[in-house]
N, C-alpha and C. Protein backbone atom coordinates (compact mmCIF):
# COMPACT_ATOMS: atom_id res chain seq x y z
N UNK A 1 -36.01 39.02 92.22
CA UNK A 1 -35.58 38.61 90.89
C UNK A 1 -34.06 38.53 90.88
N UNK A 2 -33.63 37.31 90.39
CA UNK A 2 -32.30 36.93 90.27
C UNK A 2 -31.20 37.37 89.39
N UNK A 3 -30.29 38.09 88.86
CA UNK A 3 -30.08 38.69 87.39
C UNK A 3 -29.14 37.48 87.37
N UNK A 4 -28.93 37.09 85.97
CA UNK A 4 -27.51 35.74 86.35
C UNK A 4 -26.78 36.84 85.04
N UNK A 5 -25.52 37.16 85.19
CA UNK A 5 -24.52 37.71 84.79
C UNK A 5 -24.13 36.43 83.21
N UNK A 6 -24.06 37.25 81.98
CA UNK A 6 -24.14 36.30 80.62
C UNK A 6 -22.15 36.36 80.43
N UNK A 7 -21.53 35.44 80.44
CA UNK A 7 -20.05 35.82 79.82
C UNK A 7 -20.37 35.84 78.83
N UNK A 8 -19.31 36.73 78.14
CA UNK A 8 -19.75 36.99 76.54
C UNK A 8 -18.85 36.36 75.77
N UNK A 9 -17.66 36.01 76.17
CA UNK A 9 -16.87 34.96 75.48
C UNK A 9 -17.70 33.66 74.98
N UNK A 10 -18.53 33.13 76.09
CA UNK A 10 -19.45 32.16 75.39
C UNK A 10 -20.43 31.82 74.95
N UNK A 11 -20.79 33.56 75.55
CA UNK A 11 -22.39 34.05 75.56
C UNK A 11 -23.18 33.00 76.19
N UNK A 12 -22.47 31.81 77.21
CA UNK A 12 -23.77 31.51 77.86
C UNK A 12 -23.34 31.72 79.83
N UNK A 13 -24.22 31.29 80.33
CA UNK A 13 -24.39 31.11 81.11
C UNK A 13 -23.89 30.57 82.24
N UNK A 14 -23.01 30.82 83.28
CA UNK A 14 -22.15 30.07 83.94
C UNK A 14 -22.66 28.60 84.32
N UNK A 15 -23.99 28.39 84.41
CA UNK A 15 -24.53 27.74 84.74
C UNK A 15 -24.88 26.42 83.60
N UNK A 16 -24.91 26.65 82.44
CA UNK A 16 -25.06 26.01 81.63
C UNK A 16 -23.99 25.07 80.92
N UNK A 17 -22.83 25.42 81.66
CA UNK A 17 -21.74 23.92 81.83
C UNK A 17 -22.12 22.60 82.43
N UNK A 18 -23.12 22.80 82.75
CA UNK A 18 -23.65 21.14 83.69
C UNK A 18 -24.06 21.03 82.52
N UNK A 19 -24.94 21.16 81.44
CA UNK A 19 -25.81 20.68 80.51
C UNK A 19 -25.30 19.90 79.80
N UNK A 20 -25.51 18.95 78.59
CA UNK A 20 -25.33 18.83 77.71
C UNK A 20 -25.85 19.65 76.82
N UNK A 21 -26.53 20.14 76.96
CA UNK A 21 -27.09 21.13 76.13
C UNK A 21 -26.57 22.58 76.00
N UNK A 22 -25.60 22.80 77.33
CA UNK A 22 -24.72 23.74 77.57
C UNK A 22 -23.16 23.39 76.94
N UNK A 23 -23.48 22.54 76.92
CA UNK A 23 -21.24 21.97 76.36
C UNK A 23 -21.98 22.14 74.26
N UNK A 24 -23.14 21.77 74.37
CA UNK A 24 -23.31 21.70 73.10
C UNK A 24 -23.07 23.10 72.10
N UNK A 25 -24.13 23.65 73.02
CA UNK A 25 -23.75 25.39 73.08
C UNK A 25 -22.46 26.15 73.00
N UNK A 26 -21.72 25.96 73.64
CA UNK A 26 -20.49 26.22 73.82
C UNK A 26 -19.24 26.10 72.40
N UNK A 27 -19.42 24.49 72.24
CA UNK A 27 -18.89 23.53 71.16
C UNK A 27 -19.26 24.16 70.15
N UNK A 28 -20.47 24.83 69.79
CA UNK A 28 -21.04 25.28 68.69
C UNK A 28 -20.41 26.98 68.47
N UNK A 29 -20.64 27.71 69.48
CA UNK A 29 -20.47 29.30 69.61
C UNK A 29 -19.00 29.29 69.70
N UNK A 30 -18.45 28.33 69.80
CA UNK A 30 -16.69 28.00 69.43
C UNK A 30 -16.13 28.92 68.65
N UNK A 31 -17.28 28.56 67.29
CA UNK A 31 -16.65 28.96 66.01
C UNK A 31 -17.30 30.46 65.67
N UNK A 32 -16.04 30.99 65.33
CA UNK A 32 -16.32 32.21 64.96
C UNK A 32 -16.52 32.73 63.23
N UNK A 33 -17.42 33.94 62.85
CA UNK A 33 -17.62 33.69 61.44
C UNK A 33 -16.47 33.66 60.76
N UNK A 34 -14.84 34.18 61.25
CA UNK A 34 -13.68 34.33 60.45
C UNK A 34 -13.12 32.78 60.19
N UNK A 35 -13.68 31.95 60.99
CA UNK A 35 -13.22 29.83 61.23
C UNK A 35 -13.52 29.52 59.79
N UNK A 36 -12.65 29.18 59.39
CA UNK A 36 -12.79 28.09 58.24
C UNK A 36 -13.17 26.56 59.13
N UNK A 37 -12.22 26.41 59.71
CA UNK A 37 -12.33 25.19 60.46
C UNK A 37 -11.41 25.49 61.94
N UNK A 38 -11.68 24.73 62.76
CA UNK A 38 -11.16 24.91 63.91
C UNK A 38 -10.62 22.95 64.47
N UNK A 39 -9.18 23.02 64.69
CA UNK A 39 -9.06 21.91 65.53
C UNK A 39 -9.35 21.15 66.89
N UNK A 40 -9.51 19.84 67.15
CA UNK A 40 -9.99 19.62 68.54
C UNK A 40 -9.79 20.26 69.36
N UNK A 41 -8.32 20.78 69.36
CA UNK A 41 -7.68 21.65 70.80
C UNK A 41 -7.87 22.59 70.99
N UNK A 42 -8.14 23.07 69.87
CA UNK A 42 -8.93 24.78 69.94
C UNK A 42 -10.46 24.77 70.03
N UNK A 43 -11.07 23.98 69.13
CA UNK A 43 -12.67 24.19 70.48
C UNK A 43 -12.45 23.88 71.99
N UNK A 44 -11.62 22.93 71.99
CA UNK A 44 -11.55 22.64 73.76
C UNK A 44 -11.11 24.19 74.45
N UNK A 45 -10.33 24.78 73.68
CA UNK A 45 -10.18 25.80 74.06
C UNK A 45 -10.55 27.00 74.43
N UNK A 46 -11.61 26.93 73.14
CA UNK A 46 -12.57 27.99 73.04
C UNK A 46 -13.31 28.25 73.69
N UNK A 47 -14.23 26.55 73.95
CA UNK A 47 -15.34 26.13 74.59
C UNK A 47 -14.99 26.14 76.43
N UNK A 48 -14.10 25.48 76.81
CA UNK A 48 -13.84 25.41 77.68
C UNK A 48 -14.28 23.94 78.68
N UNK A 49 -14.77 23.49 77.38
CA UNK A 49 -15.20 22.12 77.46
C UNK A 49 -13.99 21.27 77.73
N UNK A 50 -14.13 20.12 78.78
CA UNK A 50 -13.38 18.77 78.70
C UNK A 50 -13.02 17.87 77.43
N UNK A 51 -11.53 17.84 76.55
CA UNK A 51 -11.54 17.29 75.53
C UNK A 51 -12.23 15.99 75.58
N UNK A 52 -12.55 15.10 76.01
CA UNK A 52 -13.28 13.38 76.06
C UNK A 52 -14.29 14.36 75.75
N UNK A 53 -15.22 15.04 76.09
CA UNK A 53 -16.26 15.66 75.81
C UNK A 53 -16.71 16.15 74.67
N UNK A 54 -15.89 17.03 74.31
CA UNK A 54 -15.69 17.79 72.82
C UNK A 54 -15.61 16.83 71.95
N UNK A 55 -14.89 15.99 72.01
CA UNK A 55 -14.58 14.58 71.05
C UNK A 55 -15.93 13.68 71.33
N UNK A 56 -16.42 13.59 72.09
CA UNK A 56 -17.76 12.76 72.16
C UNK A 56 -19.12 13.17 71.37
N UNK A 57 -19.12 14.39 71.90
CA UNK A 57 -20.24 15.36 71.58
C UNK A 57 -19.92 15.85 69.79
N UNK A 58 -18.97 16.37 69.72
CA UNK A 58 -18.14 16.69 68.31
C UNK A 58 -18.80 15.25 67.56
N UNK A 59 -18.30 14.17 67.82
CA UNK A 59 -18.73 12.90 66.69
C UNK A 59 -20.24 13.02 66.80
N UNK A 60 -20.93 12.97 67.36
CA UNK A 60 -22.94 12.76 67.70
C UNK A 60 -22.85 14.21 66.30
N UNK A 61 -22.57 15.54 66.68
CA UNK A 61 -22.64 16.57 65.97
C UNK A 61 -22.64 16.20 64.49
N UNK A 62 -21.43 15.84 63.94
CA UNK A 62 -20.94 15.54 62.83
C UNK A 62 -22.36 14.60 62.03
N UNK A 63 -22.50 13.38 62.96
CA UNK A 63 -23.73 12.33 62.45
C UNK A 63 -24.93 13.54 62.18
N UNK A 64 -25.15 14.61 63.19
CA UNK A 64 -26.57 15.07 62.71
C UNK A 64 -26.22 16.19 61.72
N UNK A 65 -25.29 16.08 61.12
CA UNK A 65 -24.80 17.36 60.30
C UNK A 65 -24.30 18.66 60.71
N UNK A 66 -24.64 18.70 62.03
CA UNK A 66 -24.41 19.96 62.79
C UNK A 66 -23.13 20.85 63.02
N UNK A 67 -22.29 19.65 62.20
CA UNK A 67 -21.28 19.72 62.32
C UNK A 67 -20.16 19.02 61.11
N UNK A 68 -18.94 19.32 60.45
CA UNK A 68 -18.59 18.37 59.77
C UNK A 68 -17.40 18.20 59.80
N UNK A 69 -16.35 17.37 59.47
CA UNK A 69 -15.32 17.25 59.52
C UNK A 69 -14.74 17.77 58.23
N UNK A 70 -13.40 18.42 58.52
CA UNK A 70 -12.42 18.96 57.48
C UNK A 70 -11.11 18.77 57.67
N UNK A 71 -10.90 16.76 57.26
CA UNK A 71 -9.67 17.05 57.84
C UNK A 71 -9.35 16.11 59.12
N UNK A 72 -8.69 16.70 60.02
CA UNK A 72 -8.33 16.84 61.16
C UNK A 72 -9.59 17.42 61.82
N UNK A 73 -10.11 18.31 61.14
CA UNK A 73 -10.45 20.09 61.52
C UNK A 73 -12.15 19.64 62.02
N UNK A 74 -12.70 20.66 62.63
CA UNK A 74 -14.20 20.48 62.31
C UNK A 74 -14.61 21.96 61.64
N UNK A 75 -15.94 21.92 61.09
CA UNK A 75 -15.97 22.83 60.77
C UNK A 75 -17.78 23.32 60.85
N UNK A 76 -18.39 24.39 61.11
CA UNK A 76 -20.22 24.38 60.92
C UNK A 76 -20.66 23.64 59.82
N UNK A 77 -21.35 22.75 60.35
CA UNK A 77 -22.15 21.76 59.39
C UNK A 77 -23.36 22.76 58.73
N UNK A 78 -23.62 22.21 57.25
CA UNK A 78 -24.84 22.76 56.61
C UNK A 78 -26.42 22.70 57.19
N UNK A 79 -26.34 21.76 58.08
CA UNK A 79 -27.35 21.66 58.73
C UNK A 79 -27.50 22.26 59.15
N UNK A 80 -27.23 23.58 60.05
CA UNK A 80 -27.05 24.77 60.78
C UNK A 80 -27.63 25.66 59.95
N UNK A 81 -27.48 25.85 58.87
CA UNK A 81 -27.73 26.42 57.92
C UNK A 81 -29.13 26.16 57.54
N UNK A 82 -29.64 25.51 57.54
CA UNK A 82 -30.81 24.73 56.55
C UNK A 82 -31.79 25.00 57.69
N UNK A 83 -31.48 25.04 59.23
CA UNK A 83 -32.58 24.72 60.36
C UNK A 83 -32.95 25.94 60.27
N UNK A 84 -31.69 26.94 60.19
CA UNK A 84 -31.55 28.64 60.23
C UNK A 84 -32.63 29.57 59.89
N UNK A 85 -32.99 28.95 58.16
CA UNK A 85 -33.64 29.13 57.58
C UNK A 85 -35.22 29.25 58.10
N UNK A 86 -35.03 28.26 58.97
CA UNK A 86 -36.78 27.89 59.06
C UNK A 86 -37.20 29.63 60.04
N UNK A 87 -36.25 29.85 60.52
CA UNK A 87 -36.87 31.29 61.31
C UNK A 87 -37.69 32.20 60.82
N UNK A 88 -38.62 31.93 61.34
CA UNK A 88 -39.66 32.78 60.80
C UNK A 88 -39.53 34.06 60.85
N UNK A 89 -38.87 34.61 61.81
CA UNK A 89 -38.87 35.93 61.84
C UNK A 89 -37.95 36.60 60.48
N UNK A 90 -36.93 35.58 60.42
CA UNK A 90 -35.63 35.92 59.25
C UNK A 90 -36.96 35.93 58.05
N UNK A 91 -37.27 35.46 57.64
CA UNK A 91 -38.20 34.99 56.22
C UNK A 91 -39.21 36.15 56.03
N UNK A 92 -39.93 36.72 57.61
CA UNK A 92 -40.62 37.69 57.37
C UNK A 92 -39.64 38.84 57.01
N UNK A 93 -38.49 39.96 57.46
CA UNK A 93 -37.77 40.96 57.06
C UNK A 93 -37.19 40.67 56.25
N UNK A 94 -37.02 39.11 56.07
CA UNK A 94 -36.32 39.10 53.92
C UNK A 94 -36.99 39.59 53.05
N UNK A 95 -38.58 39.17 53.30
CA UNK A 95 -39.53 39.38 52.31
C UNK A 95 -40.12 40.90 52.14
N UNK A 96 -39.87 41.57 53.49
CA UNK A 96 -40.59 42.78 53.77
C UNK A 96 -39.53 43.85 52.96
N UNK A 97 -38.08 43.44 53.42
CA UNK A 97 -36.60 44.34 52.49
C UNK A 97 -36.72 43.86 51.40
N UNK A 98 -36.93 42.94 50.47
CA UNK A 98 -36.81 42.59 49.68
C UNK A 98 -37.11 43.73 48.13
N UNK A 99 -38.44 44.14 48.18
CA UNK A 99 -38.76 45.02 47.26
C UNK A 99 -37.72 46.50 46.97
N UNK A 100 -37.21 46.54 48.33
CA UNK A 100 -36.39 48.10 48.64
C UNK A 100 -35.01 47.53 48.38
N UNK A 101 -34.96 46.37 48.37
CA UNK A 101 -33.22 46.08 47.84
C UNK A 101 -33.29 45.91 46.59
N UNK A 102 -34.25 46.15 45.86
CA UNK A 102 -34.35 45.78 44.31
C UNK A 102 -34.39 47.49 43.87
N UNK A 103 -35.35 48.03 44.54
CA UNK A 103 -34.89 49.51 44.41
C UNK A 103 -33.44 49.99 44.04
N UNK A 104 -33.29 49.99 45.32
CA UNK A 104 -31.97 50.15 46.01
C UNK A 104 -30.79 49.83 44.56
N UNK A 105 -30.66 48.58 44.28
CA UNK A 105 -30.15 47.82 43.12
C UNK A 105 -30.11 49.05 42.21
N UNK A 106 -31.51 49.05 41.68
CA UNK A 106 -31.50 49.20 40.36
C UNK A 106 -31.06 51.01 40.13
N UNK A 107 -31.26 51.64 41.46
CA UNK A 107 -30.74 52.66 41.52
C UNK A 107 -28.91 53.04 41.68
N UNK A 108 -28.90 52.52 42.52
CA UNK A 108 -27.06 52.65 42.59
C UNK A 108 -26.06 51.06 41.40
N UNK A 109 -26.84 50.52 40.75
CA UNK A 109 -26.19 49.06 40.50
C UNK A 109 -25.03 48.71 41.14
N UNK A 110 -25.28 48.30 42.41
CA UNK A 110 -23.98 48.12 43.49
C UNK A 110 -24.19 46.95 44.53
N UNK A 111 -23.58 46.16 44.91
CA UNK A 111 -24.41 45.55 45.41
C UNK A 111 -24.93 45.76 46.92
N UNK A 112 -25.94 44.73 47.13
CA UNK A 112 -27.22 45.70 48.45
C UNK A 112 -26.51 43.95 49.27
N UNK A 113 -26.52 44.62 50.83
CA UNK A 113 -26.72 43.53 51.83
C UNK A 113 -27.92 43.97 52.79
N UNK A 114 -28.64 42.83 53.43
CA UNK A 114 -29.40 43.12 54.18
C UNK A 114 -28.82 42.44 55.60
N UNK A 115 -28.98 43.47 56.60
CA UNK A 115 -28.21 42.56 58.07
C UNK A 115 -28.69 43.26 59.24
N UNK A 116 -28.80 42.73 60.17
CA UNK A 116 -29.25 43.11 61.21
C UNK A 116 -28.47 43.02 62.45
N UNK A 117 -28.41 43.73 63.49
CA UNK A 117 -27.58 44.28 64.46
C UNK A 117 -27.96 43.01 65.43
N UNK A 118 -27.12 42.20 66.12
CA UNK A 118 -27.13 41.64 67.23
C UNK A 118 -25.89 41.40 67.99
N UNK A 119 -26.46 42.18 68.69
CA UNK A 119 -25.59 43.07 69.78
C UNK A 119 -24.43 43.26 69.49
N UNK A 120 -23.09 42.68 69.34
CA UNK A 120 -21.83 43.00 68.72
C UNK A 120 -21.77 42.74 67.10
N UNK A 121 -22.15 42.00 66.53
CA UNK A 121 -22.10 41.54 65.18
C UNK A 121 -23.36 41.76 64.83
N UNK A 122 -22.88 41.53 63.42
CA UNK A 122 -23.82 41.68 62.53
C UNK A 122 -24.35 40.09 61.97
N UNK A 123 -25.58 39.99 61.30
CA UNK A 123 -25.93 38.80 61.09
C UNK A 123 -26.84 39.75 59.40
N UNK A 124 -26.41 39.07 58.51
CA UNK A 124 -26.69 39.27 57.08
C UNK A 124 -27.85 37.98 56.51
N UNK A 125 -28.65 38.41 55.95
CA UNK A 125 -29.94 38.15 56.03
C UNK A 125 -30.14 38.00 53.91
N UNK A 126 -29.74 38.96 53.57
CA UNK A 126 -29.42 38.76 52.46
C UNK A 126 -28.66 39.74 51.60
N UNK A 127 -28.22 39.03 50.61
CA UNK A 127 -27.55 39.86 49.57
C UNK A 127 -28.11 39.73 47.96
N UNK A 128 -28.04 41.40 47.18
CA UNK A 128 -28.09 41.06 46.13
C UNK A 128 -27.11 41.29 45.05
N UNK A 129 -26.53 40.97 43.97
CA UNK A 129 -25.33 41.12 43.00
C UNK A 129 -25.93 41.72 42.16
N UNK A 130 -25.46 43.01 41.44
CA UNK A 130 -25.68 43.61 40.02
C UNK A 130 -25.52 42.34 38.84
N UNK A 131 -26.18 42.54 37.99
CA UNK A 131 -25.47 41.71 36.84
C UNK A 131 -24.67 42.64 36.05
N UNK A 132 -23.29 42.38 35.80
CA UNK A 132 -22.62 43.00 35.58
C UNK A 132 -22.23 42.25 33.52
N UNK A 133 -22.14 43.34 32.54
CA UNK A 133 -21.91 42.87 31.22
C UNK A 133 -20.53 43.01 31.14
């Protein structure tokens, strides 16, 4: 059994620079949750992708929403968002926390996040707001 070593800067795969599916990867995991938007030269940067590349792949992105322009800038398209959703697994522990964040709520009136640990970060799943008078 082979172990292939993950960089974590891009979290992929040394190997997955031949891909398109690997530059896509890359192009995408660019952006970090603090990015409002990021410029060409800095995903090239990030990514480690060939700019003709980034700029090729970047425009296809943009058309499928995956991506959008801000600007100069690019920035995570809503589409990302919307596919996100379909995870089934996310939909089952929304629904399962759900009753205990209403608890939770109505006991402290503060507001509740729900998030889950992957591996360095956190990924937030949901939130609820007090109504405040």
């Amino acid at each position: 059994m082979t172990v292939v070593p993950i960089d974590h800067a891009t979290r992929a795969c040394p190997d997955s620079m031949n891909s398109v599916l690997g530059k896509v990867r890359s192009i995408l995991e660019a952006f970090t949750a603090d990015d409002d938007s990021l410029s060409l030269a800095d995903v090239v940067r990030r990514s480690g992708v060939a700019k003709a590349t980034v700029h090729r792949l970047s425009q296809e992105l943009v058309a499928w929403g995956l991506l959008e322009r801000a600007g100069c800038n690019y920035r995570l398209g809503l589409r990302l968002f919307e596919i996100g959703q379909r995870v089934h697994r996310q939909r089952i522990l929304r629904e399962v926390a759900q009753p205990y964040m209403e608890d939770l709520l109505l006991a402290t009136r503060e507001t509740i996040h729900f998030a889950i640990h992957d591996g360095l970060d956190v990924v937030y799943l949901e939130k609820i707001l007090p109504h405040r008078g």
